[in-house]
PDB file of N, CA and C in Angstrom:
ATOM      1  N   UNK A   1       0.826  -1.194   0.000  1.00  0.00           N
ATOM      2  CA  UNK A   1       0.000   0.000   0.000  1.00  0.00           C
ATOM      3  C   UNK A   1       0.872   1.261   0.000  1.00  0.00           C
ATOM      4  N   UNK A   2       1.961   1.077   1.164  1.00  0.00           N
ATOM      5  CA  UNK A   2       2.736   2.565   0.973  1.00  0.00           C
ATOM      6  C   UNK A   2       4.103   2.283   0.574  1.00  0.00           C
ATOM      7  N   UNK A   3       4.527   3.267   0.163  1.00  0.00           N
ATOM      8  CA  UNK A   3       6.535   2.767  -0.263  1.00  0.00           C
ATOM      9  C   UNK A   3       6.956   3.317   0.372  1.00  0.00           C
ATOM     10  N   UNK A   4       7.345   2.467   1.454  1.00  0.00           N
ATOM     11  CA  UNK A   4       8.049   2.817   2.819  1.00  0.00           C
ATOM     12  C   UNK A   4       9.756   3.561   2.250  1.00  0.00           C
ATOM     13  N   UNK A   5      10.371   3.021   1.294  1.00  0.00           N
ATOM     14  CA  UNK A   5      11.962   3.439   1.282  1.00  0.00           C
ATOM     15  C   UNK A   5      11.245   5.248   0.853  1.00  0.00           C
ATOM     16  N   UNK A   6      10.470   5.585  -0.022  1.00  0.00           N
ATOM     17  CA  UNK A   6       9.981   7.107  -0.132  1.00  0.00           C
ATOM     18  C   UNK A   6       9.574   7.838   0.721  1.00  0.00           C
ATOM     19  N   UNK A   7       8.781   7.337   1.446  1.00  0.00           N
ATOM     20  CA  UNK A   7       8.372   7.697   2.880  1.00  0.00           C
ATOM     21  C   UNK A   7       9.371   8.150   3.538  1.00  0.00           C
ATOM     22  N   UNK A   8      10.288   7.280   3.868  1.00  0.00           N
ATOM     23  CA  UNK A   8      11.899   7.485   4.104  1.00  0.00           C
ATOM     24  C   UNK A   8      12.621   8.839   3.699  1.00  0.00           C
ATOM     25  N   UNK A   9      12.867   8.266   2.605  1.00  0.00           N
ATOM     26  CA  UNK A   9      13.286   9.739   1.708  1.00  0.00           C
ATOM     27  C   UNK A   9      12.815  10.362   1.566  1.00  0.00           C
ATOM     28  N   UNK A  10      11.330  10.631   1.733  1.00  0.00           N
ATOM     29  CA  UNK A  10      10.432  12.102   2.029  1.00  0.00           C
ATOM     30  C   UNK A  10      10.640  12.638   3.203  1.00  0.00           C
ATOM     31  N   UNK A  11      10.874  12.375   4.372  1.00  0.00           N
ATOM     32  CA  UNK A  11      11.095  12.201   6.124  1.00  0.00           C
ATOM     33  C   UNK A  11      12.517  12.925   5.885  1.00  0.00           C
ATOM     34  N   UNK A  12      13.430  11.904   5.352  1.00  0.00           N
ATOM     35  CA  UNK A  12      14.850  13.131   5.127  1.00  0.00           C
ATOM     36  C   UNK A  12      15.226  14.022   4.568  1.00  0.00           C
ATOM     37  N   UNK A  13      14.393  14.160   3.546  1.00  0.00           N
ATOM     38  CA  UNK A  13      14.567  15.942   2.680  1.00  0.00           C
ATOM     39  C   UNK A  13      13.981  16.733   3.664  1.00  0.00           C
ATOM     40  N   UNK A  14      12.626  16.598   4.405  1.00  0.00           N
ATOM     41  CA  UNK A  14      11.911  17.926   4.883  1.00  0.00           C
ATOM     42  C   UNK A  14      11.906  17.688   6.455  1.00  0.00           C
ATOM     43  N   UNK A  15      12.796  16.297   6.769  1.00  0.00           N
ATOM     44  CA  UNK A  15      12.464  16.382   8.389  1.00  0.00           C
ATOM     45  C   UNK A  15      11.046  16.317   8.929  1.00  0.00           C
ATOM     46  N   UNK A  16      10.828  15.555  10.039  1.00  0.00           N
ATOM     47  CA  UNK A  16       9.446  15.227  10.501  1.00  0.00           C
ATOM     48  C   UNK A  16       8.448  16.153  10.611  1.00  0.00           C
ATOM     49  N   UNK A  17       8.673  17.481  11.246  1.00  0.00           N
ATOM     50  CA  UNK A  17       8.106  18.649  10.816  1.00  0.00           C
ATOM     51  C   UNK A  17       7.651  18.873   9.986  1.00  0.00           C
ATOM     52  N   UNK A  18       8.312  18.941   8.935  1.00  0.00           N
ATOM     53  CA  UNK A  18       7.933  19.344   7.713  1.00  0.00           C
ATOM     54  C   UNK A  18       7.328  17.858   6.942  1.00  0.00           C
ATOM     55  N   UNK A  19       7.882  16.872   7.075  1.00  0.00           N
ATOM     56  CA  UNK A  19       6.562  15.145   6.828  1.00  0.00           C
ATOM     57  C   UNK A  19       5.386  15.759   7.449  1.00  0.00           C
ATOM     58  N   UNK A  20       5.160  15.745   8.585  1.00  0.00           N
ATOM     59  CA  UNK A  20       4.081  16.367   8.957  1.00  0.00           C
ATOM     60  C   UNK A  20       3.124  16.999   8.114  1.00  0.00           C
ATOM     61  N   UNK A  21       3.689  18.182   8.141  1.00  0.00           N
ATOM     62  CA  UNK A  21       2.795  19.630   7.104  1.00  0.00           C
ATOM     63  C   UNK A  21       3.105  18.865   5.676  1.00  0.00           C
ATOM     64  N   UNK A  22       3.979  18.128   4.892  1.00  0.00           N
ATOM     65  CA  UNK A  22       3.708  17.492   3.354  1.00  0.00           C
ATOM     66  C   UNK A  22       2.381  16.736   3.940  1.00  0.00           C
ATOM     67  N   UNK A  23       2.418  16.080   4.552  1.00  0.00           N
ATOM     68  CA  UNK A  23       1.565  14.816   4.700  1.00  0.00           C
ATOM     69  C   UNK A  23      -0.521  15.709   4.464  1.00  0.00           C
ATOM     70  N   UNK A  24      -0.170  16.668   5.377  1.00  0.00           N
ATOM     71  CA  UNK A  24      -1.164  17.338   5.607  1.00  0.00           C
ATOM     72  C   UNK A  24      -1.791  17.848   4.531  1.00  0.00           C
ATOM     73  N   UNK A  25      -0.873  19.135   3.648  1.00  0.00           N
ATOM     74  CA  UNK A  25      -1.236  19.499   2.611  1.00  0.00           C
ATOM     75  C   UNK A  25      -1.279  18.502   1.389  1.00  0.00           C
ATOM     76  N   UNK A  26      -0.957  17.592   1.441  1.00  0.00           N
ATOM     77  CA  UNK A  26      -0.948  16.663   0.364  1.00  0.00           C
ATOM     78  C   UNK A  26      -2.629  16.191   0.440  1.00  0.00           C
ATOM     79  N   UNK A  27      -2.876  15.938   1.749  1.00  0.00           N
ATOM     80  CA  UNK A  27      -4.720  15.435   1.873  1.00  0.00           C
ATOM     81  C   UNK A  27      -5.683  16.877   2.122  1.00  0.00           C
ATOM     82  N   UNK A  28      -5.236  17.454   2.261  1.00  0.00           N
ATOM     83  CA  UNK A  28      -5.980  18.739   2.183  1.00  0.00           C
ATOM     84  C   UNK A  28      -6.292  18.675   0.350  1.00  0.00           C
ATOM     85  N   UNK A  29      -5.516  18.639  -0.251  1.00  0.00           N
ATOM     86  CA  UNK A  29      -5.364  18.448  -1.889  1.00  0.00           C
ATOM     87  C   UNK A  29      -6.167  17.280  -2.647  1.00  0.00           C
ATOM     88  N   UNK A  30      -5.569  16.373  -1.574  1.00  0.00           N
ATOM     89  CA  UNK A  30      -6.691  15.187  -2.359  1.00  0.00           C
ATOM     90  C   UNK A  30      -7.531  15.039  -2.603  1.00  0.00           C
ATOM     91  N   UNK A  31      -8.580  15.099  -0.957  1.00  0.00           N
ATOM     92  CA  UNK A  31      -9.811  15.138  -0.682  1.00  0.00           C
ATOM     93  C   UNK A  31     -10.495  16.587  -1.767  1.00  0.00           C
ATOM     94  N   UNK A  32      -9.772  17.935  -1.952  1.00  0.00           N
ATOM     95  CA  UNK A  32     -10.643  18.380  -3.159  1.00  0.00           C
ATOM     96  C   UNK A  32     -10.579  17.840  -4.502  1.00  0.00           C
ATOM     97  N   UNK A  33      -9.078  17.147  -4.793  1.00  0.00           N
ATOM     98  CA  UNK A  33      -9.615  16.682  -5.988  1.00  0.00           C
ATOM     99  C   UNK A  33     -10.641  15.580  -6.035  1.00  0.00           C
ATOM    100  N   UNK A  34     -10.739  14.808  -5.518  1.00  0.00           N
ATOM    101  CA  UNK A  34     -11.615  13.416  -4.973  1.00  0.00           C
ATOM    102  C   UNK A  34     -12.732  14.142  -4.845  1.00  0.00           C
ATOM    103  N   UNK A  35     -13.269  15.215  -4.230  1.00  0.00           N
ATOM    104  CA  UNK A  35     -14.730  15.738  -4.219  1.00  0.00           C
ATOM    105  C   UNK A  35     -14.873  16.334  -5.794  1.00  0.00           C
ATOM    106  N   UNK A  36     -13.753  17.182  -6.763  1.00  0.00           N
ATOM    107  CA  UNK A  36     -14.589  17.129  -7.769  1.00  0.00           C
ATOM    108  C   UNK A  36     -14.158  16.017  -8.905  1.00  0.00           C
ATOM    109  N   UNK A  37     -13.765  14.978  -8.516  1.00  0.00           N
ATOM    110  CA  UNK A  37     -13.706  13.964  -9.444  1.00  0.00           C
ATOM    111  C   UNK A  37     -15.350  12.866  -8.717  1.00  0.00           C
ATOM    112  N   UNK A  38     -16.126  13.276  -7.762  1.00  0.00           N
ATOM    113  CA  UNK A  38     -17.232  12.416  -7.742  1.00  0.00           C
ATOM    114  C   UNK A  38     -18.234  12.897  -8.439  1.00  0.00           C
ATOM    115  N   UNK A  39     -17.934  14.508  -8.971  1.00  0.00           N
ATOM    116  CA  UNK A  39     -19.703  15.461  -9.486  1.00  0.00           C
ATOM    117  C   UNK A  39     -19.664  14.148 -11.211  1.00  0.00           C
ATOM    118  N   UNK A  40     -21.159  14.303 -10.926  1.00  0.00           N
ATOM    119  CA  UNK A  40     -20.970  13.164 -12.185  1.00  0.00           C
ATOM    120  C   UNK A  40     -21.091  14.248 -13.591  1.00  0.00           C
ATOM    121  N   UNK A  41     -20.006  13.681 -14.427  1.00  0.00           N
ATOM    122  CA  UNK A  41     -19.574  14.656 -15.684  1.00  0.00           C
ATOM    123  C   UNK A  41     -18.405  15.252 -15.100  1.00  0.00           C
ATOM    124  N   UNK A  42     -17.437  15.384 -14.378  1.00  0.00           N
ATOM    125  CA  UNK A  42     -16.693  15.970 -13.671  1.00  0.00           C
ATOM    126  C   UNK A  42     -15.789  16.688 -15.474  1.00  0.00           C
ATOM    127  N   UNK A  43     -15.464  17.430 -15.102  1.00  0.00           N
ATOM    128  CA  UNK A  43     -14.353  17.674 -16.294  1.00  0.00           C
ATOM    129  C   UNK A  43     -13.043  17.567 -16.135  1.00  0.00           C
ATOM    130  N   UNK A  44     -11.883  17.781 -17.233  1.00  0.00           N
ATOM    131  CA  UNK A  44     -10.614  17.448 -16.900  1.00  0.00           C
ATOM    132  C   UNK A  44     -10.051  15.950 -15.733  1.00  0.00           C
ATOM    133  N   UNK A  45     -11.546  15.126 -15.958  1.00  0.00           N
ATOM    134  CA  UNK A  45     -10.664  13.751 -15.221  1.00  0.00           C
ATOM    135  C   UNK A  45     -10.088  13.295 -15.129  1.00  0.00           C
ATOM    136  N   UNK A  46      -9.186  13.531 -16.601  1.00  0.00           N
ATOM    137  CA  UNK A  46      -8.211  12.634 -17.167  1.00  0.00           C
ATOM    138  C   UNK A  46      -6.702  13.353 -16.073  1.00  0.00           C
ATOM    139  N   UNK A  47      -6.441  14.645 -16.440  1.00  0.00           N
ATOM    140  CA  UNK A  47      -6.142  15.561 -16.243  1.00  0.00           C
ATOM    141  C   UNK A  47      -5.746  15.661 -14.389  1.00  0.00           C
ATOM    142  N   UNK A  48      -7.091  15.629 -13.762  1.00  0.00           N
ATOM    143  CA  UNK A  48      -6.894  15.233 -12.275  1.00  0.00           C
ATOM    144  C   UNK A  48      -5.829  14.160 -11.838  1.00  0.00           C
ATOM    145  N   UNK A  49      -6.910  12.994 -12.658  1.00  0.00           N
ATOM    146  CA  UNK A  49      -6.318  11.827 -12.336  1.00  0.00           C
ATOM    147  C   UNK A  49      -5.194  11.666 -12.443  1.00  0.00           C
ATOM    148  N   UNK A  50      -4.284  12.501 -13.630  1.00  0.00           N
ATOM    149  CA  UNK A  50      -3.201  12.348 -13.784  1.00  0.00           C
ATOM    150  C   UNK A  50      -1.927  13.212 -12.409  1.00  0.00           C
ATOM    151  N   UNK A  51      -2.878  13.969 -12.135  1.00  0.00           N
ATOM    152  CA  UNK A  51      -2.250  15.487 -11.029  1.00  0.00           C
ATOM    153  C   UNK A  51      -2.325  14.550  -9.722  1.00  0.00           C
ATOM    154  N   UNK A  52      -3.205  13.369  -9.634  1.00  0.00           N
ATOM    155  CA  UNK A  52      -3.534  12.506  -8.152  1.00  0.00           C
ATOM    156  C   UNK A  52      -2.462  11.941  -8.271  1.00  0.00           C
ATOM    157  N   UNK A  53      -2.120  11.184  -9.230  1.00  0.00           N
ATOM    158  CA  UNK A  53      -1.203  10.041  -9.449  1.00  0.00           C
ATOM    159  C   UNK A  53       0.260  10.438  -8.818  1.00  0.00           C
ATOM    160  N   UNK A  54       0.269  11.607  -9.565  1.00  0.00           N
ATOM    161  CA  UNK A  54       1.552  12.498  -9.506  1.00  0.00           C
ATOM    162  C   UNK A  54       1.917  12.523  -8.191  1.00  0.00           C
ATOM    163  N   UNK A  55       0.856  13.645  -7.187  1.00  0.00           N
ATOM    164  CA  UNK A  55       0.923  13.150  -5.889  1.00  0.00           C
ATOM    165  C   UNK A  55       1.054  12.356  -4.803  1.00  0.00           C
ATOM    166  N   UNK A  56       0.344  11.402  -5.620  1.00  0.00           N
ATOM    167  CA  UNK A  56       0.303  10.160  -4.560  1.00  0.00           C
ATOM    168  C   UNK A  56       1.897   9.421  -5.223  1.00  0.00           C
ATOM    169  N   UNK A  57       2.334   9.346  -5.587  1.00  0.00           N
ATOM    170  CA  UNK A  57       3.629   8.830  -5.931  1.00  0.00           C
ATOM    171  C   UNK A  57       4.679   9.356  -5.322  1.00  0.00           C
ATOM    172  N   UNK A  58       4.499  10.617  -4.948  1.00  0.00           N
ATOM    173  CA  UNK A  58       5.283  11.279  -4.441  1.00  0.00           C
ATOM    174  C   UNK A  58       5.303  11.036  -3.109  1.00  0.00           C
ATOM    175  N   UNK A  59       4.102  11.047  -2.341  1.00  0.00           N
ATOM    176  CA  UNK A  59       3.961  10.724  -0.579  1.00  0.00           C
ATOM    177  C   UNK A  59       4.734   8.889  -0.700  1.00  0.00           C
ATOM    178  N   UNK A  60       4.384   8.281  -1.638  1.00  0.00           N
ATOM    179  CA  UNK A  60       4.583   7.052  -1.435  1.00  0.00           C
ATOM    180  C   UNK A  60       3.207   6.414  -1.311  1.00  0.00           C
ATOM    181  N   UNK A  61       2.214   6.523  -1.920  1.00  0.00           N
ATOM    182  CA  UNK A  61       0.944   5.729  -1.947  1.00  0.00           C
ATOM    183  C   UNK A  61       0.508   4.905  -3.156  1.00  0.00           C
ATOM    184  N   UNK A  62       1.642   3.705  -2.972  1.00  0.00           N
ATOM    185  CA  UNK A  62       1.588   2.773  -4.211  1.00  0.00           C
ATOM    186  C   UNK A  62       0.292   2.665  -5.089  1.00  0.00           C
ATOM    187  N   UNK A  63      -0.670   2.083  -3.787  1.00  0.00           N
ATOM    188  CA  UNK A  63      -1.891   1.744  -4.285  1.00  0.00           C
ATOM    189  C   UNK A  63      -3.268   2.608  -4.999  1.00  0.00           C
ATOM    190  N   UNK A  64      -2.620   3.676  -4.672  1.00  0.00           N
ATOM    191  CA  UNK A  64      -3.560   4.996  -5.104  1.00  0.00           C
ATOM    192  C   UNK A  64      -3.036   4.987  -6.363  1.00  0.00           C
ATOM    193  N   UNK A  65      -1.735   5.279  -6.414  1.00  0.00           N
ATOM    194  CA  UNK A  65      -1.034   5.321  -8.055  1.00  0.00           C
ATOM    195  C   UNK A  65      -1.333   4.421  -9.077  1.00  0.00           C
ATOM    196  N   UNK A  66      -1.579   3.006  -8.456  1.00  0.00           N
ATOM    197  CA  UNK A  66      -1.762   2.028  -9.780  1.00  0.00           C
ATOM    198  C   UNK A  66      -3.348   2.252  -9.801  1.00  0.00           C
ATOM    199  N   UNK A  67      -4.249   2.588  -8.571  1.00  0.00           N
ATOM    200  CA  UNK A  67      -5.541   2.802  -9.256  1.00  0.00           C
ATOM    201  C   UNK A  67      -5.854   4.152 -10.312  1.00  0.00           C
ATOM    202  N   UNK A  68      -4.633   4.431  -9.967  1.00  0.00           N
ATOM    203  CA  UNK A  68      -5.257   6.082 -11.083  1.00  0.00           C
ATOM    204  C   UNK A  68      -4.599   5.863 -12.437  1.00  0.00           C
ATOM    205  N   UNK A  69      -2.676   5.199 -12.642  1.00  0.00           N
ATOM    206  CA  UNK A  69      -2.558   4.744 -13.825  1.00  0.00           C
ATOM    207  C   UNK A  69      -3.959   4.088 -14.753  1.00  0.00           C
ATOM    208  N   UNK A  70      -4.624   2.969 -13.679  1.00  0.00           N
ATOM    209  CA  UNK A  70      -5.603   1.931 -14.431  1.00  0.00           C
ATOM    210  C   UNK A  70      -6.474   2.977 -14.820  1.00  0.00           C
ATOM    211  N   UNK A  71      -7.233   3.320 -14.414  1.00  0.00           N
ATOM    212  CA  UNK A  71      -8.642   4.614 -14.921  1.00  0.00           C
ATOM    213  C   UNK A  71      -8.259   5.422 -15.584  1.00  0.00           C
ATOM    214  N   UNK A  72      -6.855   6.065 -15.498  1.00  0.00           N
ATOM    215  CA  UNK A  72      -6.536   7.052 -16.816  1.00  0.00           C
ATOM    216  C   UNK A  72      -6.105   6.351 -18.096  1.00  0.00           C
ATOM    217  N   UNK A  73      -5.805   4.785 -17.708  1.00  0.00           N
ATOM    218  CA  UNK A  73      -5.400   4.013 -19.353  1.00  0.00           C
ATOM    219  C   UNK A  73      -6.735   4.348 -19.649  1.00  0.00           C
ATOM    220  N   UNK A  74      -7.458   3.506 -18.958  1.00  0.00           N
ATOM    221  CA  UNK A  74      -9.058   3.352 -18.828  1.00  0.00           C
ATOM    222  C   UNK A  74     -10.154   4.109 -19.586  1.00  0.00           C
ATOM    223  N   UNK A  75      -9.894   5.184 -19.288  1.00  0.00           N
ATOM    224  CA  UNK A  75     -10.522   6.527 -19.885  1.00  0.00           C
ATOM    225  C   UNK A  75      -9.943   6.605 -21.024  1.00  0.00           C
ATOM    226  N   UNK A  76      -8.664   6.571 -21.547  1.00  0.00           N
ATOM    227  CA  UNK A  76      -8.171   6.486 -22.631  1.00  0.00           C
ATOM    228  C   UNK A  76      -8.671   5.822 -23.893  1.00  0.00           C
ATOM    229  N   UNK A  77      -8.890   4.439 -23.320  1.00  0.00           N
ATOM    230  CA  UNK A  77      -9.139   3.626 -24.363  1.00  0.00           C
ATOM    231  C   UNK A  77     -10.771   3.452 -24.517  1.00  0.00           C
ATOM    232  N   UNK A  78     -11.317   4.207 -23.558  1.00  0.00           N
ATOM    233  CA  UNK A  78     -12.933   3.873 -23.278  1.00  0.00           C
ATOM    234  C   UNK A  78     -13.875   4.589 -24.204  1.00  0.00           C
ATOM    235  N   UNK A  79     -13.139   6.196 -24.881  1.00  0.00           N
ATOM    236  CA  UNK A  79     -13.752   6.805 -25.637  1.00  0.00           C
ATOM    237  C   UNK A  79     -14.723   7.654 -25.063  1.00  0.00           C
ATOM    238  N   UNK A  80     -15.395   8.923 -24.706  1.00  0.00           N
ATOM    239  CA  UNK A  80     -15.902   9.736 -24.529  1.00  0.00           C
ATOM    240  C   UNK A  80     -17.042   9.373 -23.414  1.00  0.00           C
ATOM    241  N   UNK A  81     -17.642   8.334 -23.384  1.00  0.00           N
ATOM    242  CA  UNK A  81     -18.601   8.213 -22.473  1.00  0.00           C
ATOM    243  C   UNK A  81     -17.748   6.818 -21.023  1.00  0.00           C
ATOM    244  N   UNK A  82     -16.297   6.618 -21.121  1.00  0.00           N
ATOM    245  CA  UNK A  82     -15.899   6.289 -20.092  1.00  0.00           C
ATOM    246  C   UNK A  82     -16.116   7.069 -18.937  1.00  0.00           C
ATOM    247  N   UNK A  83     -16.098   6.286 -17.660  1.00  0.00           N
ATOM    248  CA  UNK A  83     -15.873   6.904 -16.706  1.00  0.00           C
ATOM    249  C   UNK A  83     -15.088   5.863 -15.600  1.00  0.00           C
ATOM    250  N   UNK A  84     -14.479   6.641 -14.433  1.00  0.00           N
ATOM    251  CA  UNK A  84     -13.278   6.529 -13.856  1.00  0.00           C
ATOM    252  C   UNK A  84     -14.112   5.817 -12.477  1.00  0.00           C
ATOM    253  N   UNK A  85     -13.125   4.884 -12.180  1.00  0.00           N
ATOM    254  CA  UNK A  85     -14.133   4.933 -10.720  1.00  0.00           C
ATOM    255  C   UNK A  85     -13.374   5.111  -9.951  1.00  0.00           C
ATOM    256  N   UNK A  86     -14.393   6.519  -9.479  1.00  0.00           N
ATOM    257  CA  UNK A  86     -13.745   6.951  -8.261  1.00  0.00           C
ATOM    258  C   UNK A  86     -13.543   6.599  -7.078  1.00  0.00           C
ATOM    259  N   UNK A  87     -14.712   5.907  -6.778  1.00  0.00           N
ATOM    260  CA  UNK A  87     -14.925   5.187  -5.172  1.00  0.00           C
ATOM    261  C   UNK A  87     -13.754   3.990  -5.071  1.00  0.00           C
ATOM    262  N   UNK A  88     -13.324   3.550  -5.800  1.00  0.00           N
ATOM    263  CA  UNK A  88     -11.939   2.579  -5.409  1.00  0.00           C
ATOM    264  C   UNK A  88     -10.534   3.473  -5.099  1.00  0.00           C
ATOM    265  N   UNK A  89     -10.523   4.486  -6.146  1.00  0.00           N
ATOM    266  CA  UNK A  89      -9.576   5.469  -5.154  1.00  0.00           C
ATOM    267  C   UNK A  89      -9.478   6.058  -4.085  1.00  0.00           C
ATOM    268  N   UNK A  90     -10.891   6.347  -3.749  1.00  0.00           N
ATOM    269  CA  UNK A  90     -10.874   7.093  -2.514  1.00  0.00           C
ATOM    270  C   UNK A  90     -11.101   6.134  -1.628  1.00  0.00           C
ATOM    271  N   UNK A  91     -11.193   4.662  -1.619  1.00  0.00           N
ATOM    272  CA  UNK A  91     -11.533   3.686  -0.942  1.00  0.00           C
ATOM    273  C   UNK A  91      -9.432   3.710  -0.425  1.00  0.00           C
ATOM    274  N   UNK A  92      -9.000   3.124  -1.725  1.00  0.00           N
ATOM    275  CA  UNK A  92      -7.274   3.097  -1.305  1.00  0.00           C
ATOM    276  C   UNK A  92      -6.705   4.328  -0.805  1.00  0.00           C
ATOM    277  N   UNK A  93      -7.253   5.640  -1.019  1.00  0.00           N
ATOM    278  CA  UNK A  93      -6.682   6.442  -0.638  1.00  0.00           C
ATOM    279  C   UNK A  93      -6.994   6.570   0.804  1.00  0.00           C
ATOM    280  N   UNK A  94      -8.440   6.266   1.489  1.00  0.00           N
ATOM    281  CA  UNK A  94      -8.679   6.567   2.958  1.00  0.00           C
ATOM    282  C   UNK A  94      -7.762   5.408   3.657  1.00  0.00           C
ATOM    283  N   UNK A  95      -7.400   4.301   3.004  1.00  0.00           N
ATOM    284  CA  UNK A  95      -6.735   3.156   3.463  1.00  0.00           C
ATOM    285  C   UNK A  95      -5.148   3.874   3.691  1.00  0.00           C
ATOM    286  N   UNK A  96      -4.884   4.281   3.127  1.00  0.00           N
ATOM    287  CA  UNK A  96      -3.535   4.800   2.459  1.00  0.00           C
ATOM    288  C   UNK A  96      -3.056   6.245   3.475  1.00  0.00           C
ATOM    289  N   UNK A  97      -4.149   6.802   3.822  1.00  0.00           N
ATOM    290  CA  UNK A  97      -4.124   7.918   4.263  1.00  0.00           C
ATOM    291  C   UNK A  97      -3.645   7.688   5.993  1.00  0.00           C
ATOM    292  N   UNK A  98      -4.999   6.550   6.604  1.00  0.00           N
ATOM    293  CA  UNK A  98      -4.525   5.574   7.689  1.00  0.00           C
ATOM    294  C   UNK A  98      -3.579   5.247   8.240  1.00  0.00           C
ATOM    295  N   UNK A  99      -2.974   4.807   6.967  1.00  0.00           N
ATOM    296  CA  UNK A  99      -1.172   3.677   7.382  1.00  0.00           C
ATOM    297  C   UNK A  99       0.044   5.062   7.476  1.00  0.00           C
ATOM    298  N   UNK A 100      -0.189   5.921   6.693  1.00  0.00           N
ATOM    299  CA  UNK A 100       0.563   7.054   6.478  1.00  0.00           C
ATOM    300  C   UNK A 100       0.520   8.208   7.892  1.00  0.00           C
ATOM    301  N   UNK A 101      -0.239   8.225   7.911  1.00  0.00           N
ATOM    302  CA  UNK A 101      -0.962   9.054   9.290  1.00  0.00           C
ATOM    303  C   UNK A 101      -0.409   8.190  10.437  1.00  0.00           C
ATOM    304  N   UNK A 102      -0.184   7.296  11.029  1.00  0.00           N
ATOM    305  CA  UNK A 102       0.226   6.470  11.821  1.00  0.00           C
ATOM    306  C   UNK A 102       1.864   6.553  11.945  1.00  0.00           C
ATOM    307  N   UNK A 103       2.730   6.985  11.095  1.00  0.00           N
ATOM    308  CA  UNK A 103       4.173   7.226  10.978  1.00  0.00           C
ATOM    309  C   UNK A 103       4.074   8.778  11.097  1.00  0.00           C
ATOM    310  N   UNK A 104       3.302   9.429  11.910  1.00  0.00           N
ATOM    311  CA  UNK A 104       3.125  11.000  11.887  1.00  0.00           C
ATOM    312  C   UNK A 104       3.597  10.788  13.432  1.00  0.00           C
TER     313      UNK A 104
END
């Protein structure tokens, strides 16, 4: 679920303090993109999804990342009336958020 050696190396660039406040503003961020990736028709999903991924790769949230790679192939290949599912991300991400929050 999380990549502990990044976690790591996130902890030693900014020091626990500052893990802290990343950790924070990183879900302050999420949770709005996650609220407007649920309005149904959301726009720029692709786009989000791609800005989540980004993020979550960065904290170290494996499992968030491969669900957003999958839905943005997803959307890709699905053609105009695809849609993304969101509720499995935000399902791994509250999971994700948990295990992460616990090394705070």
């Amino acid at each position: 679920m999380l990549n502990q050696a990044r976690i790591a190396e996130l902890r030693d660039e900014v020091g626990d303090d500052g893990f802290a406040e990343v950790i924070k503003i990183f879900c302050e961020e999420v949770e709005e993109i996650l609220d407007q990736l649920d309005a149904p028709g959301a726009p720029n999903l692709a786009e989000r999804l791609h800005f989540l991924k980004g993020s979550a790769l960065n904290i170290g949230m494996e499992q968030v990342v491969a669900l957003c790679i999958a839905e943005e192939d997803r959307l890709r290949g699905g053609g105009a009336g695809a849609e993304a599912d969101i509720a499995a991300i935000r399902d791994a991400y509250s999971a994700s958020r948990k295990a992460i929050e616990s090394l705070l």
